[in-house]
C-alpha atoms as a PDB file:
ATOM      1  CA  UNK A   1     -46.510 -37.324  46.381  1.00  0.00           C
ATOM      2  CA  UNK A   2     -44.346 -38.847  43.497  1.00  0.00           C
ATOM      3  CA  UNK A   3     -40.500 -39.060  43.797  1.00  0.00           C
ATOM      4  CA  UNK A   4     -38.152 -37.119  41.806  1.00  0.00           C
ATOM      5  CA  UNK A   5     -36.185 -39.670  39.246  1.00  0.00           C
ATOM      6  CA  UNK A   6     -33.319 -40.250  40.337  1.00  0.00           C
ATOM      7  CA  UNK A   7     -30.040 -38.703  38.856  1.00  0.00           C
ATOM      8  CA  UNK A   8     -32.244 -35.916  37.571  1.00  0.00           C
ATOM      9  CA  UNK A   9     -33.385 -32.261  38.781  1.00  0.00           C
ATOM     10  CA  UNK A  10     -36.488 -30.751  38.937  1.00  0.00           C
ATOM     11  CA  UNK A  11     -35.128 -27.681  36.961  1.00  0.00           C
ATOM     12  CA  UNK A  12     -35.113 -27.307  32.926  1.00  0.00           C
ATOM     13  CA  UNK A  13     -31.990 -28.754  30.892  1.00  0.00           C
ATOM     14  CA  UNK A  14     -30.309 -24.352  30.157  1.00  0.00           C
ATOM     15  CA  UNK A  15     -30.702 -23.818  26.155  1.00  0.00           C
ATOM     16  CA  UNK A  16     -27.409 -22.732  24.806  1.00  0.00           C
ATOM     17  CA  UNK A  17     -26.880 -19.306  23.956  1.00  0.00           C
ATOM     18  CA  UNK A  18     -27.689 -18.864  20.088  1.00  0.00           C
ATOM     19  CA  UNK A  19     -23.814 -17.770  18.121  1.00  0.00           C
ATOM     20  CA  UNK A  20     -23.744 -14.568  17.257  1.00  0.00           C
ATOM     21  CA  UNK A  21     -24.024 -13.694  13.625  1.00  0.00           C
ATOM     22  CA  UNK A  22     -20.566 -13.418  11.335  1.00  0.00           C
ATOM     23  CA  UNK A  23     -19.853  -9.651  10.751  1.00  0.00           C
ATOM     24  CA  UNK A  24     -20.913  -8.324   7.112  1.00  0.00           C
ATOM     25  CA  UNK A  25     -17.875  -8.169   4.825  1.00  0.00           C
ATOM     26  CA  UNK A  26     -18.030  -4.310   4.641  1.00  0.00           C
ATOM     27  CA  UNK A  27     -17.863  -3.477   8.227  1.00  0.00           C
ATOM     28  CA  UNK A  28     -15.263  -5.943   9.099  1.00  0.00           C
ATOM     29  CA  UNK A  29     -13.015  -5.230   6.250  1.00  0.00           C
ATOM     30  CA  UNK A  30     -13.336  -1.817   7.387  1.00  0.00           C
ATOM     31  CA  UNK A  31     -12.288  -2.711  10.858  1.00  0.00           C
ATOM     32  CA  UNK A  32      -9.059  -4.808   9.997  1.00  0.00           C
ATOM     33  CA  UNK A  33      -8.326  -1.863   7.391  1.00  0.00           C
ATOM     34  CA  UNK A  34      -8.146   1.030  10.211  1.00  0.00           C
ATOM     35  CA  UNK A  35      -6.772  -1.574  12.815  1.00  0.00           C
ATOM     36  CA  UNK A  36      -3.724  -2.585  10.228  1.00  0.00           C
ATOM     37  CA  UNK A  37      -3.125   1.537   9.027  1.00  0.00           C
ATOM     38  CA  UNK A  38      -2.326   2.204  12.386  1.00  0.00           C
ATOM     39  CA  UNK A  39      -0.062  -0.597  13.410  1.00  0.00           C
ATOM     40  CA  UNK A  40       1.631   0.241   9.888  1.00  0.00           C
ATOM     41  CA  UNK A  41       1.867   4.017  10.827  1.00  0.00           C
ATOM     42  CA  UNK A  42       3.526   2.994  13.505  1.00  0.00           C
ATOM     43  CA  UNK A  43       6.106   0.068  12.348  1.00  0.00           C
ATOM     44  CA  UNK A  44       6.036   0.734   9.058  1.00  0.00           C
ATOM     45  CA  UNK A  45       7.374   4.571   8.675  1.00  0.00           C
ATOM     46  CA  UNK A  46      10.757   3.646   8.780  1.00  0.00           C
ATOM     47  CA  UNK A  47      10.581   1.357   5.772  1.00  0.00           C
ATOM     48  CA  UNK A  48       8.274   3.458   4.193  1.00  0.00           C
ATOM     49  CA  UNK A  49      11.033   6.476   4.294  1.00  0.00           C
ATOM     50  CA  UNK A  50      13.580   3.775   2.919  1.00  0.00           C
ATOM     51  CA  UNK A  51      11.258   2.354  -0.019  1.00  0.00           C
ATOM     52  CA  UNK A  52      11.112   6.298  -1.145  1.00  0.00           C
ATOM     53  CA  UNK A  53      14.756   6.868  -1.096  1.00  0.00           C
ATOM     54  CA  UNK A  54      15.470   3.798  -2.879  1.00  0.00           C
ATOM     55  CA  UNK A  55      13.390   4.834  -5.783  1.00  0.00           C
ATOM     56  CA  UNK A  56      14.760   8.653  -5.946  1.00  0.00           C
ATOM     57  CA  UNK A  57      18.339   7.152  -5.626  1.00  0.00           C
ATOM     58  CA  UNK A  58      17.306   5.341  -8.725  1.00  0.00           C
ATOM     59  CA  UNK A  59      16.124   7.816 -10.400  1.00  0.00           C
ATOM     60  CA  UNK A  60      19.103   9.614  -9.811  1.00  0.00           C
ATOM     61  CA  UNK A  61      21.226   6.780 -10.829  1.00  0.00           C
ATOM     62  CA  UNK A  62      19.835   6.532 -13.894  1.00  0.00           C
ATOM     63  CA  UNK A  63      19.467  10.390 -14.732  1.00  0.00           C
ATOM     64  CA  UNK A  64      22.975  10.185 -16.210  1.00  0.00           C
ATOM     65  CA  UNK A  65      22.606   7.573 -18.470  1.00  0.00           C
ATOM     66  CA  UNK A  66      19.160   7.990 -19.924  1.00  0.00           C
ATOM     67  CA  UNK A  67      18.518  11.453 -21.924  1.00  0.00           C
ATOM     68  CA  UNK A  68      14.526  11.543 -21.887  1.00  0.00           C
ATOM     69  CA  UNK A  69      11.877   9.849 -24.178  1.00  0.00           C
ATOM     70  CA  UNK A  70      10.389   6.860 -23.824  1.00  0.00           C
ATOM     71  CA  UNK A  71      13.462   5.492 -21.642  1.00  0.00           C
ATOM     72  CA  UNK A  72      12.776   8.574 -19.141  1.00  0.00           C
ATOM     73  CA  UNK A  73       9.000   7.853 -18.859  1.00  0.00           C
ATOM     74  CA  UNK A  74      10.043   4.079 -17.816  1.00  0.00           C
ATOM     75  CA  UNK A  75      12.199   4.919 -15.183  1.00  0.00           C
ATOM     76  CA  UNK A  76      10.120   7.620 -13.650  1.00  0.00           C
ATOM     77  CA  UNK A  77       6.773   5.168 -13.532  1.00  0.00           C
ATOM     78  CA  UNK A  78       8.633   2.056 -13.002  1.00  0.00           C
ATOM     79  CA  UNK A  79      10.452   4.079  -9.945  1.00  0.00           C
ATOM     80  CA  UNK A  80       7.082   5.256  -8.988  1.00  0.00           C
ATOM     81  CA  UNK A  81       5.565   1.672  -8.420  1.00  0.00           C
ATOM     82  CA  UNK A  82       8.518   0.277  -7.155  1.00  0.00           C
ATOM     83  CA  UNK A  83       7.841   1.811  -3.875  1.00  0.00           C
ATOM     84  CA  UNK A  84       4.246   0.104  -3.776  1.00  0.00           C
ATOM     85  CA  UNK A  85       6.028  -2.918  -4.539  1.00  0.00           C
ATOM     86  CA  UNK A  86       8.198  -2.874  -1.628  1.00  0.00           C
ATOM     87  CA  UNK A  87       5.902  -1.590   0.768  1.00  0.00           C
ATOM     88  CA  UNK A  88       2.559  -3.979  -0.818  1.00  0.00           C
ATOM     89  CA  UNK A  89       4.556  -6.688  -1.908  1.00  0.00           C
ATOM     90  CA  UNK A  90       7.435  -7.581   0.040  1.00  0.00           C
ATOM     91  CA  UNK A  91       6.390  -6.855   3.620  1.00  0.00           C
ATOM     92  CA  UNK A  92       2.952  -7.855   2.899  1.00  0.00           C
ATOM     93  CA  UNK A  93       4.682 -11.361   2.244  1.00  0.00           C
ATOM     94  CA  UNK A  94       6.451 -11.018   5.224  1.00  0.00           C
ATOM     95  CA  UNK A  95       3.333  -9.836   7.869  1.00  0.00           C
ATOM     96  CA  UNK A  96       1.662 -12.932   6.581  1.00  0.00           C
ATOM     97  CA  UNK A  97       4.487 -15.383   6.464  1.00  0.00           C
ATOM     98  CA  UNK A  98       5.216 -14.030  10.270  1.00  0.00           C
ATOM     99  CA  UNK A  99       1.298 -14.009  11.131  1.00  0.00           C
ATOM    100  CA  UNK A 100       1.051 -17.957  10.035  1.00  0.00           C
ATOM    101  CA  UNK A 101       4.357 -18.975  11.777  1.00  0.00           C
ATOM    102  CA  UNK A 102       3.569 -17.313  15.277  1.00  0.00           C
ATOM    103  CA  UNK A 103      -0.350 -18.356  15.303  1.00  0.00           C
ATOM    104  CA  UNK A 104      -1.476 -15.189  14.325  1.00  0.00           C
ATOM    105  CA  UNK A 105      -4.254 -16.725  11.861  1.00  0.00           C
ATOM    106  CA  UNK A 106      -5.861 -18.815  15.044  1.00  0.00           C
ATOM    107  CA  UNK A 107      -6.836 -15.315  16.577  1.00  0.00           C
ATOM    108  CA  UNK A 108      -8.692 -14.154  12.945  1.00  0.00           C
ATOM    109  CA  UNK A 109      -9.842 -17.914  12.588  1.00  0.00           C
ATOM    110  CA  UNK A 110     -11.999 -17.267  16.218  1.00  0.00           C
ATOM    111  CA  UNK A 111     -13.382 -14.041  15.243  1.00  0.00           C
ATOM    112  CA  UNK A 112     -16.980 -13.874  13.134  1.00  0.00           C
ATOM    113  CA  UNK A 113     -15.159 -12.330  10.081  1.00  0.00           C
ATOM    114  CA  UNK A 114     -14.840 -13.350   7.144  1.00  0.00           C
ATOM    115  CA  UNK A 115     -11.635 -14.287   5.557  1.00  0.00           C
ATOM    116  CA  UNK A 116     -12.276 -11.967   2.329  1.00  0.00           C
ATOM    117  CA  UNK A 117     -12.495  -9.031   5.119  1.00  0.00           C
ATOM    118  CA  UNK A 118      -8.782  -9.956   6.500  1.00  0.00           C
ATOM    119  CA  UNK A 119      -6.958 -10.356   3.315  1.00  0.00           C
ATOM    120  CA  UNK A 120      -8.761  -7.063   1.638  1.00  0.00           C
ATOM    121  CA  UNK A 121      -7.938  -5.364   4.986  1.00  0.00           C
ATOM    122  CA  UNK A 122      -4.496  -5.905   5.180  1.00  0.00           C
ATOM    123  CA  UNK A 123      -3.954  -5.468   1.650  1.00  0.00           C
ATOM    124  CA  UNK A 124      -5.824  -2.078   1.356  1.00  0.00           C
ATOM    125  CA  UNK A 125      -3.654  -0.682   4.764  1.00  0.00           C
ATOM    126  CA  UNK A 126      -0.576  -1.604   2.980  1.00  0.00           C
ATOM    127  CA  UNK A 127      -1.026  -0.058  -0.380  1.00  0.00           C
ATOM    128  CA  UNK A 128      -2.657   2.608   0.761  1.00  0.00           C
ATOM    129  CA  UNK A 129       0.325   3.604   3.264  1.00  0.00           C
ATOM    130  CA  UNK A 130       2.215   3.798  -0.171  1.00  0.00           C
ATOM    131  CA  UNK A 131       0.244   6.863  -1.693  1.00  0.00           C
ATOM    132  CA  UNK A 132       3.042   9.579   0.391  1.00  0.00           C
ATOM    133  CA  UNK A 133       6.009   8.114  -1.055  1.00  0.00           C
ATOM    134  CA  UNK A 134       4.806   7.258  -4.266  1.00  0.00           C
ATOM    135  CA  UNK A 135       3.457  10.581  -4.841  1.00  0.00           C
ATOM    136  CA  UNK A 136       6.823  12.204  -3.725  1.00  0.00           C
ATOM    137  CA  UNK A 137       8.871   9.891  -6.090  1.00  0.00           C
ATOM    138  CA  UNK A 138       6.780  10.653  -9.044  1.00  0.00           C
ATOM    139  CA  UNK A 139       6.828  14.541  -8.723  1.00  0.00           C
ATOM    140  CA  UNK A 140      10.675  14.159  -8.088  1.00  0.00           C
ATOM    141  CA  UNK A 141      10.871  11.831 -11.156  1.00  0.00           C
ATOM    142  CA  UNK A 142       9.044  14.630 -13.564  1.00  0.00           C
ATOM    143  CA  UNK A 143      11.593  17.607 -12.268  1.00  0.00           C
ATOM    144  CA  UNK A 144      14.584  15.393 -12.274  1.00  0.00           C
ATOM    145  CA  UNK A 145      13.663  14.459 -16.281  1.00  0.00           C
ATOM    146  CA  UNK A 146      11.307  17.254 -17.564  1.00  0.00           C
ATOM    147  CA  UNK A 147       8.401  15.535 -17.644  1.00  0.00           C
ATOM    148  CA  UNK A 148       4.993  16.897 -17.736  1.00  0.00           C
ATOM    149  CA  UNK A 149       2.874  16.675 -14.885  1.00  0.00           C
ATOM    150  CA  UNK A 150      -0.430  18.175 -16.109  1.00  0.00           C
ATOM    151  CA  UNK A 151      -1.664  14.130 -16.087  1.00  0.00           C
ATOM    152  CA  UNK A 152      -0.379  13.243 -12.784  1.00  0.00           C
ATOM    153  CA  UNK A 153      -3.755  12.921 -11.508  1.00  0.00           C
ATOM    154  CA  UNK A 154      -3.863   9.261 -13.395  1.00  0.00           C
ATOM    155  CA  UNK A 155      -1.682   8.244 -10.050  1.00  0.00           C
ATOM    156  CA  UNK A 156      -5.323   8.309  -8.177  1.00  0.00           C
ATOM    157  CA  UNK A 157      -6.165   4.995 -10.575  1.00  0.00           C
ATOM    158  CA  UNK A 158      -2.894   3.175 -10.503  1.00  0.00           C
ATOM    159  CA  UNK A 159      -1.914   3.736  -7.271  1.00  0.00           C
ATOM    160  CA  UNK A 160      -5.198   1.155  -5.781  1.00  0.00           C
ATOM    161  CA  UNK A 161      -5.069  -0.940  -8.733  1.00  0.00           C
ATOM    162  CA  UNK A 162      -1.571  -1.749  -8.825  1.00  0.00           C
ATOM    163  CA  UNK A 163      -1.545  -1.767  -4.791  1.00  0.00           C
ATOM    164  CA  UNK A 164      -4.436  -4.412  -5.173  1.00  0.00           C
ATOM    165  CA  UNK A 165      -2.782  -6.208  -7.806  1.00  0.00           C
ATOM    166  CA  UNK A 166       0.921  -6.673  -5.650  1.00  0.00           C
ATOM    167  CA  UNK A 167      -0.630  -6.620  -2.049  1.00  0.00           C
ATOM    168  CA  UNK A 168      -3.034  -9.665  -3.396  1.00  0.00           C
ATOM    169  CA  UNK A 169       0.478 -11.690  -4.615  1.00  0.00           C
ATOM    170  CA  UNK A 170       2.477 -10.736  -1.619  1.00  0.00           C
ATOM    171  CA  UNK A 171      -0.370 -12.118   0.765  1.00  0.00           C
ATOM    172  CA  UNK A 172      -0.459 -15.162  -1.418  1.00  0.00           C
ATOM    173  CA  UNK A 173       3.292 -15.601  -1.041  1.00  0.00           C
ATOM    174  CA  UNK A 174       3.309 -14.900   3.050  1.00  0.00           C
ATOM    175  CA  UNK A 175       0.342 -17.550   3.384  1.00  0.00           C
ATOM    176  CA  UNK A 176       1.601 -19.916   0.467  1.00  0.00           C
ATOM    177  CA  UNK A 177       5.033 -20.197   1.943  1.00  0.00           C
ATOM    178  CA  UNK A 178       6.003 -23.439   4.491  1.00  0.00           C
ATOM    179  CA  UNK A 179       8.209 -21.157   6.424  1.00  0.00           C
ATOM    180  CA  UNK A 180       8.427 -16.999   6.757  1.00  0.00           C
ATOM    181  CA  UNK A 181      11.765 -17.525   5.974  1.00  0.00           C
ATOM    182  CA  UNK A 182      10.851 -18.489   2.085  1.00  0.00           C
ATOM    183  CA  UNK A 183       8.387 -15.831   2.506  1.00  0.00           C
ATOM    184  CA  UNK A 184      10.630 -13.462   3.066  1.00  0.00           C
ATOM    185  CA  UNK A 185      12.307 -14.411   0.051  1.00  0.00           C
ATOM    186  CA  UNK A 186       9.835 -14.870  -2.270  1.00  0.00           C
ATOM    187  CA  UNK A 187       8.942 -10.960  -1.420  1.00  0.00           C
ATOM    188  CA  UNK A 188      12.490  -9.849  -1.694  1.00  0.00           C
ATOM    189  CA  UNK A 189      12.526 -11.480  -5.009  1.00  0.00           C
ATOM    190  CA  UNK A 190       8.896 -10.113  -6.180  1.00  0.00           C
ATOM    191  CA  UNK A 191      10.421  -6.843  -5.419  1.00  0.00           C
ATOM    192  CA  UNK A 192      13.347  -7.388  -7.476  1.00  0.00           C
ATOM    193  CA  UNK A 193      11.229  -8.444 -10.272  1.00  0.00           C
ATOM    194  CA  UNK A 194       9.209  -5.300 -10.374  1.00  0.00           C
ATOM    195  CA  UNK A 195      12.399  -3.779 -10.108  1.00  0.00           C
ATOM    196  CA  UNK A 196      14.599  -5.350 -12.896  1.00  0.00           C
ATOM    197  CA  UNK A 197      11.307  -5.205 -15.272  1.00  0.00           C
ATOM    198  CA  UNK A 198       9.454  -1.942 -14.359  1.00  0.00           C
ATOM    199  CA  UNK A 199      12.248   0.385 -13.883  1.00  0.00           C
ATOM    200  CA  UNK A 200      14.423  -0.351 -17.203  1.00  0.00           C
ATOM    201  CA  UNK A 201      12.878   0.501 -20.721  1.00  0.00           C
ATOM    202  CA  UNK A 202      10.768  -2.418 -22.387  1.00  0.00           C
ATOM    203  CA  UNK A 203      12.046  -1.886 -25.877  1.00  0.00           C
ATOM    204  CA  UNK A 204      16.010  -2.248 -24.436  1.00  0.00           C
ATOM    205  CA  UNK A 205      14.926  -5.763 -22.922  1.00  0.00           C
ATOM    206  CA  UNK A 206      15.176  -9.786 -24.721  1.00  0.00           C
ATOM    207  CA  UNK A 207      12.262 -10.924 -26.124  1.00  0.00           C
ATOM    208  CA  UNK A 208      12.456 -13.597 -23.489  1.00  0.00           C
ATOM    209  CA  UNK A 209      12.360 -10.720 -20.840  1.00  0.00           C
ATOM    210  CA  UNK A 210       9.776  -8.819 -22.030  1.00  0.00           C
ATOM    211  CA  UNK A 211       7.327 -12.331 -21.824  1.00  0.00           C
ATOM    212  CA  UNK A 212       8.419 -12.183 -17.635  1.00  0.00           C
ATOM    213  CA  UNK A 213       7.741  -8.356 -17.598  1.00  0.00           C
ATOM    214  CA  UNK A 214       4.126  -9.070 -19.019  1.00  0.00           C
ATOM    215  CA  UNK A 215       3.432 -11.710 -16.222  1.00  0.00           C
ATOM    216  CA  UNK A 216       4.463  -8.781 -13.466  1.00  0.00           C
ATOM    217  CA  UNK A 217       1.074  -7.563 -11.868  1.00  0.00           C
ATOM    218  CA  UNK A 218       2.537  -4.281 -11.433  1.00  0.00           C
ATOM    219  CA  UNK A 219       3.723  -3.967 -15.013  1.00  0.00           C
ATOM    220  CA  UNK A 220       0.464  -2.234 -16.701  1.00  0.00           C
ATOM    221  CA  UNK A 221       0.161   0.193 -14.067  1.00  0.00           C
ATOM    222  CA  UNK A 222       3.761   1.123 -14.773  1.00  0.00           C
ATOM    223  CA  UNK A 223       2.704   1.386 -18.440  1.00  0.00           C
ATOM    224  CA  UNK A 224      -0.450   3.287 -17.488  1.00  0.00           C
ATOM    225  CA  UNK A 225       1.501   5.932 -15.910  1.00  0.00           C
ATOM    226  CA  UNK A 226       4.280   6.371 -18.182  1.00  0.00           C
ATOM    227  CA  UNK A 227       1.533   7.265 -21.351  1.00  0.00           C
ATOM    228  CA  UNK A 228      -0.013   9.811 -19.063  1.00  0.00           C
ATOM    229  CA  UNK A 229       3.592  11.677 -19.921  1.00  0.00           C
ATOM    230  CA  UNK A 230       3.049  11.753 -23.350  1.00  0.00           C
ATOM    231  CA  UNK A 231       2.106  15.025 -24.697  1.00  0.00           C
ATOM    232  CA  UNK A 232      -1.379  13.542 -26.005  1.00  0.00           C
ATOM    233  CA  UNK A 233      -1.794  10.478 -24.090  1.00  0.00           C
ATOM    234  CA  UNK A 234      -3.977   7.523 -25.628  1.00  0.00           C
ATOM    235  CA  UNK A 235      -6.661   7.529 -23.156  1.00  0.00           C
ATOM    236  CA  UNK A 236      -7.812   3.687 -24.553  1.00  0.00           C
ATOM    237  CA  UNK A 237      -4.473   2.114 -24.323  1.00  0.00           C
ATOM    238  CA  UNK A 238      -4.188   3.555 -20.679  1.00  0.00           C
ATOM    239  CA  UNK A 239      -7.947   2.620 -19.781  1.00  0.00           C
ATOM    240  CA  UNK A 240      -7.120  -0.432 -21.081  1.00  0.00           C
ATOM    241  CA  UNK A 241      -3.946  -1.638 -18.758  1.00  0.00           C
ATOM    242  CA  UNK A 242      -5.853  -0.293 -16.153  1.00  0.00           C
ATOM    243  CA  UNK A 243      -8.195  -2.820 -17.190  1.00  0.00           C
ATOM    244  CA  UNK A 244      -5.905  -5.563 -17.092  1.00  0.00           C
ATOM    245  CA  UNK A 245      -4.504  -4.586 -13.492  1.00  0.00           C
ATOM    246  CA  UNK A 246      -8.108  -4.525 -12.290  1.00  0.00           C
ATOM    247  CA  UNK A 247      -8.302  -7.439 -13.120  1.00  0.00           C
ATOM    248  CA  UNK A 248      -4.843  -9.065 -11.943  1.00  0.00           C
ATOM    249  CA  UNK A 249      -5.826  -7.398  -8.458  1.00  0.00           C
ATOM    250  CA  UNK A 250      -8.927  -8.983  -8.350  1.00  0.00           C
ATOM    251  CA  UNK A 251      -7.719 -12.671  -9.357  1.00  0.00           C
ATOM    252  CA  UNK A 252      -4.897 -12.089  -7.213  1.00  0.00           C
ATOM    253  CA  UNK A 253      -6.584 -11.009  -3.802  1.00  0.00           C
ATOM    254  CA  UNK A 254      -9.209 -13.985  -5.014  1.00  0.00           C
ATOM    255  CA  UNK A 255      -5.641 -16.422  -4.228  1.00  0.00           C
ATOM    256  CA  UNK A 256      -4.554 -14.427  -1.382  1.00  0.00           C
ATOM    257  CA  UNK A 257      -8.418 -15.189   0.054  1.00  0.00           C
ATOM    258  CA  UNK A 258      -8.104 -19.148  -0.404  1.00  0.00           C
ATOM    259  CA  UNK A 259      -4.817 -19.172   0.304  1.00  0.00           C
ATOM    260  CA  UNK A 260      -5.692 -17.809   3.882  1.00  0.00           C
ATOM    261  CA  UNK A 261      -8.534 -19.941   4.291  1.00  0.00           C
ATOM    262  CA  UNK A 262      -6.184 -23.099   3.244  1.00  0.00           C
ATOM    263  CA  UNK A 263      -3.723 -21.666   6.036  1.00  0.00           C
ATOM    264  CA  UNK A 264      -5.980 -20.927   8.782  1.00  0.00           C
ATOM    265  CA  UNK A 265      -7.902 -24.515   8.673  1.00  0.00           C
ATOM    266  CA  UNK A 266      -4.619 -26.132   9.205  1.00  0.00           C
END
């Protein structure tokens, strides 16, 4: 009878379990979308009710210097996206400036999904938790100036395109920043921006200005919605800043994406 080797057993070496596959970018952007609206509907309410009454109390502001036109159509879009701004932009910037300072991106960096899915998530729960207020400030805008409202429907194409375009950036910011202090700040002052340069008329602006205003993501969606108030809107110039903020939101959720995966492999 031969002898067992020594330092070895009779019994097979286990095989180790085969990973399980990484989650298909649909279902798992899916996932962190649902999981994000409703820790937003929770936390984010508040804010949400403040980002509204910001942009009436513009609006209002403004009512008694600015007669109607082309000056009334700015303020009522420019109002309008300002609240997707602050909700998109600024506390996008600051969820992911927060997230990478307390090790929030370890926990996504263990799961099987793919970065594209967290960044598209988030971004998607955030601008789409905008559609209440924006809608409210826009139908308030049109009764406080007169406008027509027959082509408010053209707020169902801004609303996600400009939400892409200004959630992508504000990720990028939160994840770009060293510390979610600067993040903080670089939303606050993204939110300014699209404040200063959506709100007030383009033709009342330097020449200088107007270059900054064309660099703001948010800026053809603004100009989108302000030729749907036109009694005959030009349905080519608005298809075509939609165009362009397609495809802002797309190059800028394309950052926000490698700027996550640049954060989370540190």
């Amino acid at each position: 009878m031969a002898g067992a080797v020594p330092g070895t057993s009779g019994a097979r070496p286990e095989e180790a379990a085969p990973l399980a596959p990484r989650a298909r970018l649909v279902p798992a952007l899916v996932a962190v979308y649902r999981a994000q609206l409703s820790r937003a509907r929770v936390a984010r309410i508040p804010l949400l009710f403040v980002a509204t009454f910001q942009s009436i109390g513009i609006m209002v502001l403004l009512r008694g210097v600015v007669d109607g036109g082309d000056a009334a159509r700015s303020v009522v879009s420019g109002s309008s996206v300002l609240v997707v701004a602050f909700v998109a932009l600024n506390l996008l910037a600051q969820y992911f400036g927060q997230l990478r300072a307390g090790g929030g991106l370890d926990h996504y960096a263990t799961l099987p999904v793919p970065p594209a899915a967290v960044v598209l998530g988030a971004a998607a729960a955030y601008a789409s938790f905008t559609v209440p207020g924006t809608v409210v400030t826009a139908v308030t805008g049109c009764v406080l100036f007169q406008l027509p409202m027959a082509h408010l429907w053209v707020l169902a194409a801004v609303l996600p395109l400009a939400g892409a375009a200004l959630a992508g950036l504000g990720a990028a910011l939160g994840l770009l920043a060293p510390r979610p202090e600067l993040a903080t700040l670089c939303g606050q002052l993204g939110m300014s921006a699209a404040l200063l340069l959506g709100v007030l008329p383009a033709e009342r602006m330097p020449e200088v200005i107007g270059w900054a205003r064309d660099l703001l993501p948010s800026t053809y969606g603004v100009e989108a919605l302000a030729r749907s108030f036109d009694p005959h809107p030009d349905w080519v110039a608005v298809g075509a800043d939609l165009g362009v903020c397609a495809a802002v939101g797309v190059l800028s959720l394309a950052v926000a994406t490698w700027a996550y995966r640049r954060a989370a492999s540190r």
